[in-house]
Structures are given as structure tokens and as C-alpha cells.
PDB file of N, CA and C in Angstrom:
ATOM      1  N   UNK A   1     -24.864  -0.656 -66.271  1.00  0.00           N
ATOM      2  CA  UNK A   1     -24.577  -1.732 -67.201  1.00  0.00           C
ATOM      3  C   UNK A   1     -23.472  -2.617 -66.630  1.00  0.00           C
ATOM      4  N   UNK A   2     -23.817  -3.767 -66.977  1.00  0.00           N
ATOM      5  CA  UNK A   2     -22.279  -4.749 -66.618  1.00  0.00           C
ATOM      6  C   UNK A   2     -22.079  -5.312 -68.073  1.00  0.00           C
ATOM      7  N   UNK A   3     -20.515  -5.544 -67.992  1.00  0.00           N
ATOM      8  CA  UNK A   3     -19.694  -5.803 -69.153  1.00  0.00           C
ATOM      9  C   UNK A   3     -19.680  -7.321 -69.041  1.00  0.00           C
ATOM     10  N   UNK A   4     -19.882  -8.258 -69.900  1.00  0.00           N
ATOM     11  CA  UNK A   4     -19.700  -9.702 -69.570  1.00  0.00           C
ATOM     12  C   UNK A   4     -18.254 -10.218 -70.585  1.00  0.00           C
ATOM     13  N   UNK A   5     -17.335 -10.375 -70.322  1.00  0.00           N
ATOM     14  CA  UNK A   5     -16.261 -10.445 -71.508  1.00  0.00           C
ATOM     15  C   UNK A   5     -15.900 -12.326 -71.237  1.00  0.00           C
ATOM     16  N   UNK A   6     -15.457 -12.662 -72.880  1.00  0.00           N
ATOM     17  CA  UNK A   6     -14.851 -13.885 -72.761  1.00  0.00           C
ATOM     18  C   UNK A   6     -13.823 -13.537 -74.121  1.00  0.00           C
ATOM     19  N   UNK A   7     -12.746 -14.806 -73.769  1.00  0.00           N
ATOM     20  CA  UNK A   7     -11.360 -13.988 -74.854  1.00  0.00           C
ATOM     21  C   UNK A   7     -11.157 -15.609 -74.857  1.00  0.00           C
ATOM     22  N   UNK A   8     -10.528 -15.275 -76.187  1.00  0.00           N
ATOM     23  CA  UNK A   8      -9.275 -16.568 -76.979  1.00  0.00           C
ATOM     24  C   UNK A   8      -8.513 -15.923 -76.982  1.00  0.00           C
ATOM     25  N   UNK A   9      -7.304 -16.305 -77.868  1.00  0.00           N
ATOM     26  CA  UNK A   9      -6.024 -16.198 -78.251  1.00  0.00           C
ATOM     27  C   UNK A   9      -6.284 -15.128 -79.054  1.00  0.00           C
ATOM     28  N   UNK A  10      -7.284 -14.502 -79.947  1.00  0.00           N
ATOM     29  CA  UNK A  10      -7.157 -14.108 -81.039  1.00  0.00           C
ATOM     30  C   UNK A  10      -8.278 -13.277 -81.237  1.00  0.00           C
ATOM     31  N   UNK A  11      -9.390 -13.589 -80.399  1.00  0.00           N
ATOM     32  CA  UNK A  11     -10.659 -12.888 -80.680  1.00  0.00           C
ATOM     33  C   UNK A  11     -11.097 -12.813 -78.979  1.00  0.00           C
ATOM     34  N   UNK A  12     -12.343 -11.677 -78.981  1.00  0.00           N
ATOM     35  CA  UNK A  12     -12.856 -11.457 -77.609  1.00  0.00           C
ATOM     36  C   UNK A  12     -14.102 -10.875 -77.917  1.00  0.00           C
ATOM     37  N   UNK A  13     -15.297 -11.225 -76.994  1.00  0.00           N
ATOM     38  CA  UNK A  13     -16.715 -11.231 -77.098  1.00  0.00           C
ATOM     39  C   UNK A  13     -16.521 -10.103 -76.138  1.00  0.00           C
ATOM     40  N   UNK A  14     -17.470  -8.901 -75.908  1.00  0.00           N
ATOM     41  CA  UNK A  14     -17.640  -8.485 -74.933  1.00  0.00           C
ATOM     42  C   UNK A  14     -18.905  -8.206 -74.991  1.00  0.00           C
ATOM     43  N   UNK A  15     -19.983  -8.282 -73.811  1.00  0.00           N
ATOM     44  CA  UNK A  15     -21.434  -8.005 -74.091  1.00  0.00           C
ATOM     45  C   UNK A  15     -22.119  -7.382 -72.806  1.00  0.00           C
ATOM     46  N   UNK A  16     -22.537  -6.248 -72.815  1.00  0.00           N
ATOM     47  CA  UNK A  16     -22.628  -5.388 -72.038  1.00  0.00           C
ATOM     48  C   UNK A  16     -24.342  -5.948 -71.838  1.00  0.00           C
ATOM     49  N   UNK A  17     -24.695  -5.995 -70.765  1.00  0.00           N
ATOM     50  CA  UNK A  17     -26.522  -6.277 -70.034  1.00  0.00           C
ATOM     51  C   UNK A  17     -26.766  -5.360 -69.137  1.00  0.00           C
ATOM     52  N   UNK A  18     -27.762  -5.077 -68.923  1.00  0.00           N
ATOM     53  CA  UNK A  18     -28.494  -4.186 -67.901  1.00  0.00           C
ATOM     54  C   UNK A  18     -28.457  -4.724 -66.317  1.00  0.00           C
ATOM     55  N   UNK A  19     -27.943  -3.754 -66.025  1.00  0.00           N
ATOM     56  CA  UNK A  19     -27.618  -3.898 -63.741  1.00  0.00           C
ATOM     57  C   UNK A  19     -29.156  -4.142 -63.699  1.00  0.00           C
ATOM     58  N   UNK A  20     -29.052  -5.161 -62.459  1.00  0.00           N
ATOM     59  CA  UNK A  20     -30.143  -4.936 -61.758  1.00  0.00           C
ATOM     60  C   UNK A  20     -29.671  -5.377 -60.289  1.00  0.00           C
ATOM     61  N   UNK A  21     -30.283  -4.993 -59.002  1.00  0.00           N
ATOM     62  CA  UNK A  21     -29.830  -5.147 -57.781  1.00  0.00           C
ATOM     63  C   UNK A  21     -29.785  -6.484 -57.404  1.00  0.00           C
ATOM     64  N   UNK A  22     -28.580  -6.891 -56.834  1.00  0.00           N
ATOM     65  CA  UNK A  22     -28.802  -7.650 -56.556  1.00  0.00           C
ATOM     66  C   UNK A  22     -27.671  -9.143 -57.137  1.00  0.00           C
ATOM     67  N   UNK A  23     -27.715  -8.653 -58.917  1.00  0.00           N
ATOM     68  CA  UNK A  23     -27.097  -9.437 -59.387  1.00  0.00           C
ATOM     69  C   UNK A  23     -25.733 -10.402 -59.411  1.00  0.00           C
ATOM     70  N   UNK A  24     -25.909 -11.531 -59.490  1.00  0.00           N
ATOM     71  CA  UNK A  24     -24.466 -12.258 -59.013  1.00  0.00           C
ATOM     72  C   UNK A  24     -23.564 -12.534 -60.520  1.00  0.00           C
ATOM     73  N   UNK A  25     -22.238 -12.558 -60.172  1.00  0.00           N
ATOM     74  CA  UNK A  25     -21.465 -12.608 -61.443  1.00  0.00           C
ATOM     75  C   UNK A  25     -21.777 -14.246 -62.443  1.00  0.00           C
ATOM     76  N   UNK A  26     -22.232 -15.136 -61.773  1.00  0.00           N
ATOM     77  CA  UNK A  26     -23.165 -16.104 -62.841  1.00  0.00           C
ATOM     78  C   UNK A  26     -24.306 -16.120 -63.405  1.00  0.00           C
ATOM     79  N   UNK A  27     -25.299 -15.148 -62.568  1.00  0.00           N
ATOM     80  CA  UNK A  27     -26.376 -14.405 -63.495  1.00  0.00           C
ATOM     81  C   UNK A  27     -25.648 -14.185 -64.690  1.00  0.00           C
ATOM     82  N   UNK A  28     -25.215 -13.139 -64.250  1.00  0.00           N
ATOM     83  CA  UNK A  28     -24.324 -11.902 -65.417  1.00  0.00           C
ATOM     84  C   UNK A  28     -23.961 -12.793 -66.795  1.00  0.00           C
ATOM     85  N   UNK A  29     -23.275 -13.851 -66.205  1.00  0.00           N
ATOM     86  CA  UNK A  29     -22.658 -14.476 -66.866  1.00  0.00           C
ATOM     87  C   UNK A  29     -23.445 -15.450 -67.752  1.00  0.00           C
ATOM     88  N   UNK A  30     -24.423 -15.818 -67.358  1.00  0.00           N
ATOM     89  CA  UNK A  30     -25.326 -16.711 -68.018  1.00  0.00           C
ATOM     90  C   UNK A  30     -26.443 -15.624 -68.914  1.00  0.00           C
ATOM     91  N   UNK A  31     -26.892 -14.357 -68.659  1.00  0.00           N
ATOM     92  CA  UNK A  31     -27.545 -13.426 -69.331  1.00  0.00           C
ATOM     93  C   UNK A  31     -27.240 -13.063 -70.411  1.00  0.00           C
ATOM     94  N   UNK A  32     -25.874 -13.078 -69.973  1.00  0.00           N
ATOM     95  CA  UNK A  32     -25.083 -12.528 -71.415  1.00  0.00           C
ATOM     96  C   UNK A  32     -25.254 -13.316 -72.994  1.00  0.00           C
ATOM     97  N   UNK A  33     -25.191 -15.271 -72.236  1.00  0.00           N
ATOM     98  CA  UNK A  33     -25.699 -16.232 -73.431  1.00  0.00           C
ATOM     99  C   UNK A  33     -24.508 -16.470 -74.255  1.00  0.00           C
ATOM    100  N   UNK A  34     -23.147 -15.847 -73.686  1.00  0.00           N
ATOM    101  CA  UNK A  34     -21.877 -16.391 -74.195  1.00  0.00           C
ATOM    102  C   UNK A  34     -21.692 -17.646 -74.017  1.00  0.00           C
ATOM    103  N   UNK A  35     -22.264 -18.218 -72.879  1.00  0.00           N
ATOM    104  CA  UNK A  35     -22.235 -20.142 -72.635  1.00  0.00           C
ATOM    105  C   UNK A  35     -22.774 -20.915 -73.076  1.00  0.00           C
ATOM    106  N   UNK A  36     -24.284 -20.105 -74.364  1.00  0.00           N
ATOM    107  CA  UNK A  36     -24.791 -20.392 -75.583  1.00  0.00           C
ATOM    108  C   UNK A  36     -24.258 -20.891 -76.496  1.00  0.00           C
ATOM    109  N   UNK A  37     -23.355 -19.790 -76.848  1.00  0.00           N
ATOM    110  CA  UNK A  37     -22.572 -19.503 -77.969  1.00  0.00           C
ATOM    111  C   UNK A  37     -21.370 -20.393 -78.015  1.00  0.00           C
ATOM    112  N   UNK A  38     -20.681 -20.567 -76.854  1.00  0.00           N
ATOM    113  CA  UNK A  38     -19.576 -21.023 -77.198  1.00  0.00           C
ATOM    114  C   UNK A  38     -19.467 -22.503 -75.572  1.00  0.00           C
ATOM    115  N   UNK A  39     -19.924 -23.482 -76.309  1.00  0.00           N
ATOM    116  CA  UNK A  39     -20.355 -24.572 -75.163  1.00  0.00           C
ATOM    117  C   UNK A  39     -18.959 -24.860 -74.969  1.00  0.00           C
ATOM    118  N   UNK A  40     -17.532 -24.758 -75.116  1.00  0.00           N
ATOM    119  CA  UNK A  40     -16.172 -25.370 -74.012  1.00  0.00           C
ATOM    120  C   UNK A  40     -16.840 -24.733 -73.033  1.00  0.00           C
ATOM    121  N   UNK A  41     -17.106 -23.192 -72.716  1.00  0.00           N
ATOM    122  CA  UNK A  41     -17.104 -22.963 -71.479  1.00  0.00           C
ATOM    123  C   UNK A  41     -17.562 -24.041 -70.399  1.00  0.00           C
ATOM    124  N   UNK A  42     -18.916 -24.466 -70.632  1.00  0.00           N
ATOM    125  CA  UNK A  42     -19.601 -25.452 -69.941  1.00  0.00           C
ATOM    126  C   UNK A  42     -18.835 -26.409 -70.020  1.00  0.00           C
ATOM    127  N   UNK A  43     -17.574 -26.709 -70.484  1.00  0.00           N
ATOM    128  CA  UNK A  43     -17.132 -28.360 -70.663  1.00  0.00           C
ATOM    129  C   UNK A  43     -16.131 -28.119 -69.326  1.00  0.00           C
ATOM    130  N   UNK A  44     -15.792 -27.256 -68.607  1.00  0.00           N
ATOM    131  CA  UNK A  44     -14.534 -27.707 -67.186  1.00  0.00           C
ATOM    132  C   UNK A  44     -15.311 -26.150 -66.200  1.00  0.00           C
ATOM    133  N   UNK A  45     -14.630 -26.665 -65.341  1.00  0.00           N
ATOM    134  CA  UNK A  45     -15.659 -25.906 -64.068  1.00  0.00           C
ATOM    135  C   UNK A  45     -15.286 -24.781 -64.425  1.00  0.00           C
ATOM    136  N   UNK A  46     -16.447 -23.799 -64.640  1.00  0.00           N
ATOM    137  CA  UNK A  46     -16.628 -22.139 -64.575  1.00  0.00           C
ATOM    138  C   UNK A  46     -15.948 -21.409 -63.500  1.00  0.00           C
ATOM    139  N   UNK A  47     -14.889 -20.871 -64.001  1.00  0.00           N
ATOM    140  CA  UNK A  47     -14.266 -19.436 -63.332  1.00  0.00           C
ATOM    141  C   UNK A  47     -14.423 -18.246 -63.833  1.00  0.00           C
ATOM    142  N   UNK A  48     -14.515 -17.399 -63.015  1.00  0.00           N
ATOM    143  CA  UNK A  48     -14.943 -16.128 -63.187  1.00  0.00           C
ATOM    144  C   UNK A  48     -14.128 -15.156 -62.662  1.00  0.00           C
ATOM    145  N   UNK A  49     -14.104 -13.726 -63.111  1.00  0.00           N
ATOM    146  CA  UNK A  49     -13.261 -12.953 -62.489  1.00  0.00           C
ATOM    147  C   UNK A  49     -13.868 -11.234 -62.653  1.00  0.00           C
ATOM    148  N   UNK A  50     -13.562 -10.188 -61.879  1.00  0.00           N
ATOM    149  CA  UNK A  50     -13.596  -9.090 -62.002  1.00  0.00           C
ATOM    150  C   UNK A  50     -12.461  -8.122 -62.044  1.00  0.00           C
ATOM    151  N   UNK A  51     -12.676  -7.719 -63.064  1.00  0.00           N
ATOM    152  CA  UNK A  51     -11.146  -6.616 -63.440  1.00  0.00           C
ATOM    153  C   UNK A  51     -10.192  -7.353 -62.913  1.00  0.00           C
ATOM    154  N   UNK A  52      -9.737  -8.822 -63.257  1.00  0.00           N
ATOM    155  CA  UNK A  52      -8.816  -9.860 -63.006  1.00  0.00           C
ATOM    156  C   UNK A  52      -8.637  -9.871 -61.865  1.00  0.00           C
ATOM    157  N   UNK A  53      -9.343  -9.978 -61.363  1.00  0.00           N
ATOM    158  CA  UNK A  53      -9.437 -11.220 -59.862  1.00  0.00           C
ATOM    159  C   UNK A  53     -10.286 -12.309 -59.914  1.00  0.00           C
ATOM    160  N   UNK A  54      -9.798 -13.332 -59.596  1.00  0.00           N
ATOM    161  CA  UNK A  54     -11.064 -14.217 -59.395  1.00  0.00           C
ATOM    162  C   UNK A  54     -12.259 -13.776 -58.204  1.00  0.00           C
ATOM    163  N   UNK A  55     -13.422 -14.268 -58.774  1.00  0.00           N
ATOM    164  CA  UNK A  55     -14.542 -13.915 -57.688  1.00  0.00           C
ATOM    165  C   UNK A  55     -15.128 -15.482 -57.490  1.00  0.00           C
ATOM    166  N   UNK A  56     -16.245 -15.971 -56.408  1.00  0.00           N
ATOM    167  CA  UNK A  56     -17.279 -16.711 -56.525  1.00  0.00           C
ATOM    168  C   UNK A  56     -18.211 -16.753 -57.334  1.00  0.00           C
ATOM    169  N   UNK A  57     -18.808 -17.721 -58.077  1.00  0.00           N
ATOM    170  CA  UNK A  57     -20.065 -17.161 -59.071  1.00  0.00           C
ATOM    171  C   UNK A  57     -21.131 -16.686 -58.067  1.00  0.00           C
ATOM    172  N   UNK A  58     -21.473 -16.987 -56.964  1.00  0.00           N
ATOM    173  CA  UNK A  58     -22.572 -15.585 -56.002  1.00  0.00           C
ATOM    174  C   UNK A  58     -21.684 -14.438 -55.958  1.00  0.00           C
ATOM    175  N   UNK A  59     -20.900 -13.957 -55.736  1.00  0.00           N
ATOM    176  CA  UNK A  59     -20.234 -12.594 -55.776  1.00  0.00           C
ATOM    177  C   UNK A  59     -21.326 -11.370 -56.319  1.00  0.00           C
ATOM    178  N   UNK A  60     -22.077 -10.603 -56.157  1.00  0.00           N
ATOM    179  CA  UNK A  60     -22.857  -9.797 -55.818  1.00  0.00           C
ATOM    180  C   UNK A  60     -22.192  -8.039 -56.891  1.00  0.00           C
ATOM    181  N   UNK A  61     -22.782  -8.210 -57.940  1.00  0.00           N
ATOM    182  CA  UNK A  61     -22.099  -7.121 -58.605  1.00  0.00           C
ATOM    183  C   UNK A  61     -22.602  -5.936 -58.316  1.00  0.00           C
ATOM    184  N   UNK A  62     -21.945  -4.797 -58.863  1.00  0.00           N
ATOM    185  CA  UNK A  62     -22.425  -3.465 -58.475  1.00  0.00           C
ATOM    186  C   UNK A  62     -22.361  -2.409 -60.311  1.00  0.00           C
ATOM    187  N   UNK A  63     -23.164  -2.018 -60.388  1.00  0.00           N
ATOM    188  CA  UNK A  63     -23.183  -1.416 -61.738  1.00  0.00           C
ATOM    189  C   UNK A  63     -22.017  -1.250 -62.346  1.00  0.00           C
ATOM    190  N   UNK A  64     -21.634  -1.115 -63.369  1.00  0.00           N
ATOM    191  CA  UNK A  64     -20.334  -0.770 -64.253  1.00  0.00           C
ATOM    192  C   UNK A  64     -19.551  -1.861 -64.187  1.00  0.00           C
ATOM    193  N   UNK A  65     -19.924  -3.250 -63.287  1.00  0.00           N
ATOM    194  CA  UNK A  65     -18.854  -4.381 -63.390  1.00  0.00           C
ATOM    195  C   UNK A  65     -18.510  -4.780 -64.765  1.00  0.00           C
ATOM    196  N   UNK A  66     -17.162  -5.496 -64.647  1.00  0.00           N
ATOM    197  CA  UNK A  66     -17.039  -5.985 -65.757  1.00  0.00           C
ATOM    198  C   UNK A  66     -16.946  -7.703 -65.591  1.00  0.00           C
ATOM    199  N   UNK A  67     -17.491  -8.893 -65.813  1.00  0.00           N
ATOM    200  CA  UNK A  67     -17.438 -10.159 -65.315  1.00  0.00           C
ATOM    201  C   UNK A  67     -16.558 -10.763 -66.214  1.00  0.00           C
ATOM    202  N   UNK A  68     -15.850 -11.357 -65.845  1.00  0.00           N
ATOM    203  CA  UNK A  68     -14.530 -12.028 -67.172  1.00  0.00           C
ATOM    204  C   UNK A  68     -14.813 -13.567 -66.874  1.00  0.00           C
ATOM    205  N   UNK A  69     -15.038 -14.468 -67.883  1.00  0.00           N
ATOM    206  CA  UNK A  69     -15.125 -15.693 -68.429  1.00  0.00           C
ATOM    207  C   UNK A  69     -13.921 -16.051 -68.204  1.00  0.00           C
ATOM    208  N   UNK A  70     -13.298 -16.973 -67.462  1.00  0.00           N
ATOM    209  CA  UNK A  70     -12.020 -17.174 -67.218  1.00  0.00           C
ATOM    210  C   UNK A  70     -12.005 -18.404 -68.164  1.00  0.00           C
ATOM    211  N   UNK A  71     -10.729 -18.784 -68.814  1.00  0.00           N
ATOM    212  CA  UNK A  71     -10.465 -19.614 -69.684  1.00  0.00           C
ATOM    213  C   UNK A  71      -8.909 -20.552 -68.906  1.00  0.00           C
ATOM    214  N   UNK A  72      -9.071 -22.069 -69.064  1.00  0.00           N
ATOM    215  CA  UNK A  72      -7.290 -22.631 -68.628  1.00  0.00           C
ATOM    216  C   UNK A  72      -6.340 -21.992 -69.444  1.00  0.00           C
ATOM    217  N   UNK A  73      -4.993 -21.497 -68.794  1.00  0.00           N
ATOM    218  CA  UNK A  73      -3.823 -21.267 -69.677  1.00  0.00           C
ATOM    219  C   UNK A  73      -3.549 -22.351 -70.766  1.00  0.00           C
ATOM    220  N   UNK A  74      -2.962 -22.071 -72.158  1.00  0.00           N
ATOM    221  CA  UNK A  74      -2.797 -23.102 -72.755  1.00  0.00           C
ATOM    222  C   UNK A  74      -1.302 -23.685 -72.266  1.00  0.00           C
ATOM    223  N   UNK A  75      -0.702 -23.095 -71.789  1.00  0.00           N
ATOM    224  CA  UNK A  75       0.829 -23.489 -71.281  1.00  0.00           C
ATOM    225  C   UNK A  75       0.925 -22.796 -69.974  1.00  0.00           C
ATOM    226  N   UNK A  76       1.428 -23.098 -68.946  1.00  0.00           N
ATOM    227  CA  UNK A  76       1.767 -23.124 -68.052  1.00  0.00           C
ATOM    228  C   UNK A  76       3.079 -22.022 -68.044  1.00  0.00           C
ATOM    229  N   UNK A  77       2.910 -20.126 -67.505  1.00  0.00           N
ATOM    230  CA  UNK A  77       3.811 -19.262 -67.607  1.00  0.00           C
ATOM    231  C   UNK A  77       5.183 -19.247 -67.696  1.00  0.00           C
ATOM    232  N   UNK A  78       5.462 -20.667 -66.401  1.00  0.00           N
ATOM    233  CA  UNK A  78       7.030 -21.122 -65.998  1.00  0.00           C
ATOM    234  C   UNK A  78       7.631 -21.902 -67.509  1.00  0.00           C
ATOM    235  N   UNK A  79       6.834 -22.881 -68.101  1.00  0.00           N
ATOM    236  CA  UNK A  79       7.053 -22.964 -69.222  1.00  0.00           C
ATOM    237  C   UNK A  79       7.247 -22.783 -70.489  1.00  0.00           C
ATOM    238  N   UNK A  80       6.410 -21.324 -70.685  1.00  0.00           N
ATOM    239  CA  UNK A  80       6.691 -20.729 -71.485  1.00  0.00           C
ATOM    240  C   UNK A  80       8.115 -19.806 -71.523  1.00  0.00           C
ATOM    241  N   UNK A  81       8.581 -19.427 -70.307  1.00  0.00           N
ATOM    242  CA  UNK A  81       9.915 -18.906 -69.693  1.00  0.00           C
ATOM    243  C   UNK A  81      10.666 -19.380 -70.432  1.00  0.00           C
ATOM    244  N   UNK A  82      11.116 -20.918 -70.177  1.00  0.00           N
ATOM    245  CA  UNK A  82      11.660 -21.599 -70.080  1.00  0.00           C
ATOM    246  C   UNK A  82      12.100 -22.115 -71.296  1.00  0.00           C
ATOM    247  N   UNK A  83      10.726 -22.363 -72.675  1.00  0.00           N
ATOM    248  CA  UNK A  83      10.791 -22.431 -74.251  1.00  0.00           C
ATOM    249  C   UNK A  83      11.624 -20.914 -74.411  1.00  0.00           C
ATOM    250  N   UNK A  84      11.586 -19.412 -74.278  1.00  0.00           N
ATOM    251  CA  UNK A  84      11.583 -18.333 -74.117  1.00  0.00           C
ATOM    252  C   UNK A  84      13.314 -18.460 -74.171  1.00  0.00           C
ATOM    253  N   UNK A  85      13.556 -18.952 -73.075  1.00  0.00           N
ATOM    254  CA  UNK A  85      14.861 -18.448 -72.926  1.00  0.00           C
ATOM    255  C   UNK A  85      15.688 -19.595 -73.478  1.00  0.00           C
ATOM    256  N   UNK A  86      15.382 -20.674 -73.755  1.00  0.00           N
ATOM    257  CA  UNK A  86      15.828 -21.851 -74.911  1.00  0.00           C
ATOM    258  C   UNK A  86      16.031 -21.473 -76.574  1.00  0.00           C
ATOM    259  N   UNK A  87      15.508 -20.508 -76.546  1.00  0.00           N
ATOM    260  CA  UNK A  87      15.438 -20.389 -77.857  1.00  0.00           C
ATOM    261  C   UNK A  87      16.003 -19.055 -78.019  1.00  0.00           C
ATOM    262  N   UNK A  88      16.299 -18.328 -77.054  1.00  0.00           N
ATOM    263  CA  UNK A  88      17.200 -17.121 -76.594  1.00  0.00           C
ATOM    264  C   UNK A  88      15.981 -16.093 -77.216  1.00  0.00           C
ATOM    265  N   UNK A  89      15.153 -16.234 -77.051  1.00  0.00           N
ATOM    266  CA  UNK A  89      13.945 -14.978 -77.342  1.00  0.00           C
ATOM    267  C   UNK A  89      13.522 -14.299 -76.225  1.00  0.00           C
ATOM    268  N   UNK A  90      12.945 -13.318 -76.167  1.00  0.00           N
ATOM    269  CA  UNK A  90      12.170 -12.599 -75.062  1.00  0.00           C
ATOM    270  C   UNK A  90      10.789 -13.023 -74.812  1.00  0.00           C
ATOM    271  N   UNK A  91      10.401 -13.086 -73.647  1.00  0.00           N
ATOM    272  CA  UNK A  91       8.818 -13.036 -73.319  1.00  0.00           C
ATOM    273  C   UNK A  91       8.299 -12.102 -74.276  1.00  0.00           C
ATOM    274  N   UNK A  92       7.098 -12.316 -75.270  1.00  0.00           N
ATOM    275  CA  UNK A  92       6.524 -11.643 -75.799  1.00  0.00           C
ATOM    276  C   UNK A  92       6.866 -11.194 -77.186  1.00  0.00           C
ATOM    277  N   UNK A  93       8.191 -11.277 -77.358  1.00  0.00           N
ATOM    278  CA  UNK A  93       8.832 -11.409 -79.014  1.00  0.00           C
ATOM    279  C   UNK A  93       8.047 -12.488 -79.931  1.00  0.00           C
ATOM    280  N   UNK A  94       8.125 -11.562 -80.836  1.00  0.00           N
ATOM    281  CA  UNK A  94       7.044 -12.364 -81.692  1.00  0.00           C
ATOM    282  C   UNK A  94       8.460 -13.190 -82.739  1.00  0.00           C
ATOM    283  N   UNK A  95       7.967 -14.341 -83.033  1.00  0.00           N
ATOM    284  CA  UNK A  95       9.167 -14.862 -84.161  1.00  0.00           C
ATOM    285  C   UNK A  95       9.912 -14.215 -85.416  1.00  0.00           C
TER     286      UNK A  95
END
């Protein structure tokens, strides 16, 4: 089986499809029908990743993959630092 996952802020799809030899992580990715469901993906160029790495969409999976729907950061990490320590909070402290 391969895992096809896509995430928001708040919610996450994950949808598991049947291996077959051969398969590339944009197959995967298009089988799954998450780019159905949720058309931003299709709106800025498709990135993809495995167990957080980026891959190529030919990248060539092997059973048990997991393919991750890569999404843009909504803020930029250095910036969020930066609000973070302005406001004398910690990375990850919730308000």
C-alpha cells in the first residue's frame, strides 16, 4: 500500500491506494483524487515529498511509501522567530 497524505493547518487527508510496480509519486498522487477534492493544489506548481524530503514527481515508489502533498509555508520560519521573540513568546506557545 502507499499512503498519499495532504495537511492544512488544522485538518489532514490521508488515503492509502494499492502498490503497483513501477509507480511514480504523481501517479500516487493523482490516484489518490486529493487534487479532485481540493483544486489549490493544482493552482501553484506541485511539490511532493517522502517521509519529508522532497522527491521528483517521476520518483519511482516502493510499497509502504508514504507521498506527502507539499503545501507553501504560510509565513516564512525566520519570521515567525522573529514575531516569537517580539512578543517575548516561545516557538510553539500557544497564546
Amino acid at each position: 500500500m502507499i499512503e498519499v497524505v495532504y495537511a492544512l493547518a488544522h485538518k489532514q487527508w490521508i488515503i492509502s491506494i494499492p502498490y503497483e510496480d513501477g509507480m511514480t509519486a504523481l501517479e500516487a498522487a493523482e490516484r489518490a483524487g486529493l487534487m479532485d477534492d481540493h483544486p489549490e493544489i493544482r493552482s501553484r506548481p506541485l511539490v511532493l515529498g517522502l517521509f519529508g524530503n522532497e522527491v521528483g514527481q517521476r520518483h519511482v515508489l516502493e510499497d509502504g511509501d508514504r507521498v506527502e502533498i507539499c503545501r507553501p509555508l504560510s509565513l516564512d520560519p525566520r519570521e515567525m522567530r522573529r514575531r516569537a521573540v517580539a512578543t517575548g513568546r516561545h516557538m510553539g506557545q500557544k497564546d
